[in-house]
Protein backbone atom coordinates (compact mmCIF):
# COMPACT_ATOMS: atom_id res chain seq x y z
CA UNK A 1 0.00 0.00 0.00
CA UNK A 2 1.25 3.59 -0.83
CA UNK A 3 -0.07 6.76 0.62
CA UNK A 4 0.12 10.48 -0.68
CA UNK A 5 -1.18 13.75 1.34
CA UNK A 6 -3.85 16.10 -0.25
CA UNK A 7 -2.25 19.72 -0.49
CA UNK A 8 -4.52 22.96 0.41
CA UNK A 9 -6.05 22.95 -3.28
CA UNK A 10 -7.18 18.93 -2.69
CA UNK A 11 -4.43 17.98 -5.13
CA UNK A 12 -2.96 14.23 -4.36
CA UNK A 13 0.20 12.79 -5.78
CA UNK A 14 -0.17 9.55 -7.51
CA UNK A 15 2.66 7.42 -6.77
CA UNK A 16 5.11 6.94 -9.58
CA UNK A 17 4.73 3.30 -9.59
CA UNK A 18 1.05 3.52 -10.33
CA UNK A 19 1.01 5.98 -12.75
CA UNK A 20 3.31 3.26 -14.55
CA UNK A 21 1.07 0.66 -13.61
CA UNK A 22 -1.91 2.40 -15.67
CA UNK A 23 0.18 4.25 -17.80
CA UNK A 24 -0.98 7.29 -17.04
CA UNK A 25 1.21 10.45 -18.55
CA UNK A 26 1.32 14.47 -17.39
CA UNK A 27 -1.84 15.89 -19.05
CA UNK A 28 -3.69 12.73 -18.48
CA UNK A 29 -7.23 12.19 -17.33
CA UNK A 30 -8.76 10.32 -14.46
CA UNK A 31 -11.63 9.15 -13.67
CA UNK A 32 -12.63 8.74 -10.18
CA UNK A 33 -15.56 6.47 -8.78
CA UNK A 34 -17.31 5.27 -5.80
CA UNK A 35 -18.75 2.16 -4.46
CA UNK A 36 -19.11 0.61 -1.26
CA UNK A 37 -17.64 3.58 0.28
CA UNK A 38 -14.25 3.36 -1.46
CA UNK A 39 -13.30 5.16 -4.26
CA UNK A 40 -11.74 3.98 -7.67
CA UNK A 41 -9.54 5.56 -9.97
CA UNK A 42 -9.14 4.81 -13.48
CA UNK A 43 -7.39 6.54 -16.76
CA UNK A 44 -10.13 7.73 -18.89
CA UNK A 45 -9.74 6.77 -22.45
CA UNK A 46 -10.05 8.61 -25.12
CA UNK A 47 -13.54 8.02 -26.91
CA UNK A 48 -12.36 6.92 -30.01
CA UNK A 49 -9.72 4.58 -28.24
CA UNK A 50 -12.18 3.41 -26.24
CA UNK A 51 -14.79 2.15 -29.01
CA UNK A 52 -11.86 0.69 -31.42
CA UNK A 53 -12.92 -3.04 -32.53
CA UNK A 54 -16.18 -2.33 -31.34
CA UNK A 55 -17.54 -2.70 -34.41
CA UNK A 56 -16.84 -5.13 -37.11
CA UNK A 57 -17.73 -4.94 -40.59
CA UNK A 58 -19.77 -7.35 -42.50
CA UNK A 59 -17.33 -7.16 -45.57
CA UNK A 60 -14.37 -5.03 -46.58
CA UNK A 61 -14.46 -1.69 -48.66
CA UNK A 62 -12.78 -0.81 -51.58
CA UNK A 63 -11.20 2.71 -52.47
CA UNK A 64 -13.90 2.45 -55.06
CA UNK A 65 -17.04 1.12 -52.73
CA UNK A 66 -15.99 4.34 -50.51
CA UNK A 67 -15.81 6.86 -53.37
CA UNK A 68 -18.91 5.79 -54.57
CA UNK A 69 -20.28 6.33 -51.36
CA UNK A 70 -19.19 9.77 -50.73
CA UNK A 71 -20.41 10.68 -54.25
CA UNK A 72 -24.04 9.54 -53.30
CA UNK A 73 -23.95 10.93 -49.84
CA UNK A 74 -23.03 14.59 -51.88
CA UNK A 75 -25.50 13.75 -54.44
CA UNK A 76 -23.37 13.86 -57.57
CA UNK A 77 -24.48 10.76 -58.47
């Protein structure tokens, strides 16, 4: 177990180990959480990061398949 102090402006220090742990970097977000009286902290992904793989497609597209696509969605087709 590790301990930090809060300062005056409720600021903590994460412990260098666990910032490696969850590879967390300066600029970083957290997210913290509570249950059971305890509270959790996680990194907070990125939203794009987070839903990668998500979804899977039901076939692959061409070049072609997407240009085609982008002409209808403009409406020069």
């Amino acid at each position: 177990m590790q301990q930090s102090s809060v300062t005056i402006k409720g600021q903590v220090t994460i412990p260098a180990s666990i910032r490696r742990k969850l590879g967390l970097r300066r600029g970083d977000k957290v997210i913290f959480m509570e249950e059971d009286n305890k509270i959790y902290l996680q990194p907070m992904q990125d939203k794009v990061e987070a839903a990668f793989g998500l979804i899977t497609p039901y076939k692959s597209a061409t070049l072609e398949d997407m240009d085609e696509a982008v002409k209808k969605r403009a409406g020069r087709c």
